[in-house]
N, C-alpha and C. Protein backbone atom coordinates (compact mmCIF):
# COMPACT_ATOMS: atom_id res chain seq x y z
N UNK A 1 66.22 129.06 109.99
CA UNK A 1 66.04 128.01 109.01
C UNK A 1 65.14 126.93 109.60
N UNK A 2 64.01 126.89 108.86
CA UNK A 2 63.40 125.58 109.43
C UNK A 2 63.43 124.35 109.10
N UNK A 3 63.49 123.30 110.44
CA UNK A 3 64.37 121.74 110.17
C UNK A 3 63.16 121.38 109.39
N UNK A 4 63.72 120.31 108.97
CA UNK A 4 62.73 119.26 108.13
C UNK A 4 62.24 118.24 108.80
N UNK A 5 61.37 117.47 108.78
CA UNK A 5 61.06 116.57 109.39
C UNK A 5 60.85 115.20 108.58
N UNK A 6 61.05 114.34 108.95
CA UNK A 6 61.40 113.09 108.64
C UNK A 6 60.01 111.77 109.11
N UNK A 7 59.31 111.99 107.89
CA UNK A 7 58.36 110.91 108.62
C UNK A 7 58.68 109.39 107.49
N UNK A 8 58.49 108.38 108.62
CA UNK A 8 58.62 107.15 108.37
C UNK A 8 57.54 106.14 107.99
N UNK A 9 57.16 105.16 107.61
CA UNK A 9 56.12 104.60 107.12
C UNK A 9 56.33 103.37 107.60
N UNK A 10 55.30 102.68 107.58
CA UNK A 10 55.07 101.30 108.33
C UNK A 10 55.34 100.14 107.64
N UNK A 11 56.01 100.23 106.34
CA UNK A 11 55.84 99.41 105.38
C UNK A 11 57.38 98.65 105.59
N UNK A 12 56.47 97.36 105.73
CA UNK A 12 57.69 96.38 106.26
C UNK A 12 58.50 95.62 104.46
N UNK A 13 58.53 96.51 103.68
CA UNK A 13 59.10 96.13 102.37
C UNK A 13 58.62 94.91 101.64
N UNK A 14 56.85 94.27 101.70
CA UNK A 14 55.88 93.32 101.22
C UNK A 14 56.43 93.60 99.71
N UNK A 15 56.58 92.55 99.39
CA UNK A 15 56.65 92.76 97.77
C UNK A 15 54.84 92.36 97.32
N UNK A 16 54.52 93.22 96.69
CA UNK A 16 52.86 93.53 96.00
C UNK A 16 53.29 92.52 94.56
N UNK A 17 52.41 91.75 94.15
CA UNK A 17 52.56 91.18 93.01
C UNK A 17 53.31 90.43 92.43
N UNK A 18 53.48 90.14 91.55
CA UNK A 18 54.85 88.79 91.47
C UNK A 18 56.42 89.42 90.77
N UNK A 19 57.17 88.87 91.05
CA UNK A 19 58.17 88.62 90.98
C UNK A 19 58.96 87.81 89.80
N UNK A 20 59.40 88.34 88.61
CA UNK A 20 59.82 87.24 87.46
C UNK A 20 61.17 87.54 87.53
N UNK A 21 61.59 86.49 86.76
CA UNK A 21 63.57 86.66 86.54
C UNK A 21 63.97 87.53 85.35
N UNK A 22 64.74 88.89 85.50
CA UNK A 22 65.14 89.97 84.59
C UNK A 22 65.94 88.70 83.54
N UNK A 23 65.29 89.30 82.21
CA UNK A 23 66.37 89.17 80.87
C UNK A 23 67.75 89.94 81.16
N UNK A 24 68.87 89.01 80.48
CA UNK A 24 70.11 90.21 80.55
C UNK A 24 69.90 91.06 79.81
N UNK A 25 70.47 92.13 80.14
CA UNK A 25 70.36 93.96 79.59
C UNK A 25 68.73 94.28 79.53
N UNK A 26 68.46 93.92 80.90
CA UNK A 26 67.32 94.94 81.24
C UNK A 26 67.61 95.90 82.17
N UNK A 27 68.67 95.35 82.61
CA UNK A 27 69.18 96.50 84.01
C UNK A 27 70.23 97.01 83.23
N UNK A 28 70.92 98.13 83.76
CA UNK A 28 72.44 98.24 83.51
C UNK A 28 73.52 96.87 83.95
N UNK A 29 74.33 97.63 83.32
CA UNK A 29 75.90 96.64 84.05
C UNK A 29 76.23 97.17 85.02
N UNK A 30 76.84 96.15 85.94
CA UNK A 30 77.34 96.72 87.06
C UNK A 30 78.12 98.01 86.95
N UNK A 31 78.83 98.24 85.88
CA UNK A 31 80.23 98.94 85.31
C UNK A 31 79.20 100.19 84.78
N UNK A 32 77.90 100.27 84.81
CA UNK A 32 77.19 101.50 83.85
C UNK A 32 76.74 102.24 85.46
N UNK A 33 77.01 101.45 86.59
CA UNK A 33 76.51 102.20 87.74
C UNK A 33 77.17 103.20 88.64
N UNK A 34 78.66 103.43 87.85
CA UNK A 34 79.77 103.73 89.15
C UNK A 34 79.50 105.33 88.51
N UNK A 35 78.44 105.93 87.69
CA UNK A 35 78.55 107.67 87.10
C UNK A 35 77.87 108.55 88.41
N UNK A 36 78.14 109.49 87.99
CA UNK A 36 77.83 110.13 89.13
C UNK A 36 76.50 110.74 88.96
N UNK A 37 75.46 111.62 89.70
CA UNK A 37 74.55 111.69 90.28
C UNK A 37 74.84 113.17 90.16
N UNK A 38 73.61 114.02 89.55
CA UNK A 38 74.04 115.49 89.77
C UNK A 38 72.89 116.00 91.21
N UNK A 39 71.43 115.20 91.30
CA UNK A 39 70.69 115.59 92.12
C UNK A 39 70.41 114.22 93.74
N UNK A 40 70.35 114.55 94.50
CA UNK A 40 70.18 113.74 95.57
C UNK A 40 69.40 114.24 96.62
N UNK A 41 68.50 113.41 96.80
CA UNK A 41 67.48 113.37 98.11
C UNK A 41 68.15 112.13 99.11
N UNK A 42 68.32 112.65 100.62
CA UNK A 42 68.10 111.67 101.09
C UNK A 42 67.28 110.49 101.90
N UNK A 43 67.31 109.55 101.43
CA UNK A 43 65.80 108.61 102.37
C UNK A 43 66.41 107.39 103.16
N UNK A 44 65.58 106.64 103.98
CA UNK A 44 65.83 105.89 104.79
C UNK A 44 65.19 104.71 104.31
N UNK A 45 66.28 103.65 104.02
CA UNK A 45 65.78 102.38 103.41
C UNK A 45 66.49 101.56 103.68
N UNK A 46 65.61 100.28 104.09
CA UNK A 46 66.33 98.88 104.67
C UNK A 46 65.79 97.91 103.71
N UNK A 47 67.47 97.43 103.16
CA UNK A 47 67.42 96.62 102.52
C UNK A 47 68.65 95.49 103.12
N UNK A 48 68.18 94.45 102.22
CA UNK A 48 68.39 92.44 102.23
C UNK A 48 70.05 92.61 102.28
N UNK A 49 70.55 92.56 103.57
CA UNK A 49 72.09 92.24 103.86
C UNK A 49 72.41 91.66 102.50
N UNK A 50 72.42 90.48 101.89
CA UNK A 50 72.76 89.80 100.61
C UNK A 50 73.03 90.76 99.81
N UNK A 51 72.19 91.41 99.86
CA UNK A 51 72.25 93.15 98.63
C UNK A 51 73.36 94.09 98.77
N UNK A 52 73.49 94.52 100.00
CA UNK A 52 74.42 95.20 100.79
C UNK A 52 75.43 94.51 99.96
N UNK A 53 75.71 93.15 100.47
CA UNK A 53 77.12 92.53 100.40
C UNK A 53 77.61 92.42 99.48
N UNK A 54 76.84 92.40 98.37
CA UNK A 54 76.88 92.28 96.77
C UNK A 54 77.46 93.72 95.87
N UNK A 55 76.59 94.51 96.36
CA UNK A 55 76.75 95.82 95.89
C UNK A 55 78.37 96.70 96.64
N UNK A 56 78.70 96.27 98.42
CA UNK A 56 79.71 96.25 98.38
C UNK A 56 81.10 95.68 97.65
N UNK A 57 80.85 94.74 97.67
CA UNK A 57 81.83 93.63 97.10
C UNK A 57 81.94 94.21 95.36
N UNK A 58 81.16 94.78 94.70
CA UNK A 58 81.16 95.15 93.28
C UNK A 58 82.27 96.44 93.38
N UNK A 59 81.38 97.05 93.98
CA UNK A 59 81.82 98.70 94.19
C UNK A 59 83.20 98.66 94.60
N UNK A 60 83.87 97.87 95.70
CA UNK A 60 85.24 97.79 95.69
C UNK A 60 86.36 97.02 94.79
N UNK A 61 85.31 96.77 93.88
CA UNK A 61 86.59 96.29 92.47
C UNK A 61 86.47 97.42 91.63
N UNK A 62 85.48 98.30 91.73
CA UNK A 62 85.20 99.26 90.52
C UNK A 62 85.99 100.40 91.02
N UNK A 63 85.93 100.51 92.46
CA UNK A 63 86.80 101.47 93.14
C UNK A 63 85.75 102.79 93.34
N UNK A 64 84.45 102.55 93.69
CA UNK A 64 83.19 103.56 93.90
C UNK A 64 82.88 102.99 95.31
N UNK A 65 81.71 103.99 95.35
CA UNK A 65 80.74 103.34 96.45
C UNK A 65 79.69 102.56 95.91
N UNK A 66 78.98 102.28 97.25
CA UNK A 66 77.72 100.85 97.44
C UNK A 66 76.79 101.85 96.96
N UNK A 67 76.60 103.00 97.90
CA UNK A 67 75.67 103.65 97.61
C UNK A 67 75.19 104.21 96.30
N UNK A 68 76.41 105.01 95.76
CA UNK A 68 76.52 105.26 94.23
C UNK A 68 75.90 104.51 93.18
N UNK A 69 76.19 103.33 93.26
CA UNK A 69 76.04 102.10 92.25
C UNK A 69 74.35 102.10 92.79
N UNK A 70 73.62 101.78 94.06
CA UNK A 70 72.53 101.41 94.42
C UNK A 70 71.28 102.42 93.59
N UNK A 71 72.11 103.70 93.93
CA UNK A 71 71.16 105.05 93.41
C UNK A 71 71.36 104.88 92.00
N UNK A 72 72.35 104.75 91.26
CA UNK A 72 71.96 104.85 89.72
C UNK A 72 71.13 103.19 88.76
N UNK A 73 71.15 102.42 89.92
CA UNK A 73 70.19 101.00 89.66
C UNK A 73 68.85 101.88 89.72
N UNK A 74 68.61 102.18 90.52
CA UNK A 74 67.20 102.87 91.05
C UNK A 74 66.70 103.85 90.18
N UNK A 75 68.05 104.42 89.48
CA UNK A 75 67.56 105.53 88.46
C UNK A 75 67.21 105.30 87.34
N UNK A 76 68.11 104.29 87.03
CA UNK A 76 68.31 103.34 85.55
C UNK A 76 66.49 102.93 85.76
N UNK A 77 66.12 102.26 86.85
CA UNK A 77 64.98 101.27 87.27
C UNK A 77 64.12 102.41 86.48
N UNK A 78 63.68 103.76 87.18
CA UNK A 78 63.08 104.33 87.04
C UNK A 78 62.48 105.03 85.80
N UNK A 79 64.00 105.21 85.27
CA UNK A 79 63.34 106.02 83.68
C UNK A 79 63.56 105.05 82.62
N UNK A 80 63.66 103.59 82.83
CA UNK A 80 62.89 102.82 81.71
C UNK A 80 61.53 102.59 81.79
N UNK A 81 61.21 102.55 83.19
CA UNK A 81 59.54 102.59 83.62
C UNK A 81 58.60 103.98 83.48
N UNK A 82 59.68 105.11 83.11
CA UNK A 82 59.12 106.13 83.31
C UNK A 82 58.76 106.37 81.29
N UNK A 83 56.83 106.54 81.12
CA UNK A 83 56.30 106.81 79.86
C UNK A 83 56.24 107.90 79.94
């Protein structure tokens, strides 16, 4: 079986372009993030402790994980952006 290899990128997480404040119900609810996930890749991403702490702190009232909730933000993110 051949390993995979894992390449990393130099990108120190620059935010490109500006930055505005989300309307409510542009994202999900916290409570629309705890479903489960039928496909998963995994990647290596560093993100803002604050985020971490937040997304922990949610996830243990909902009784899920950080991670769970993080990946279906990301998914949610994705296929409203996705035409």
């Amino acid at each position: 079986m051949k390993k995979k290899t894992v390449t990393y990128t130099d990108d120190k997480g620059e935010i490109v372009g500006e930055l505005r404040v989300l309307r409510k119900g542009e994202l999900p609810s916290l409570d629309q993030l705890v479903g489960k996930l039928h496909q998963k890749q995994k990647v290596t991403l560093a993100l803002d402790g604050e985020a971490i702490s937040f997304f922990k702190r949610e996830a243990s009232k909902r009784h899920t994980s950080y991670q769970r909730m993080i990946r279906n933000l990301v998914l949610a993110y994705a296929r409203q952006h996705t035409g």
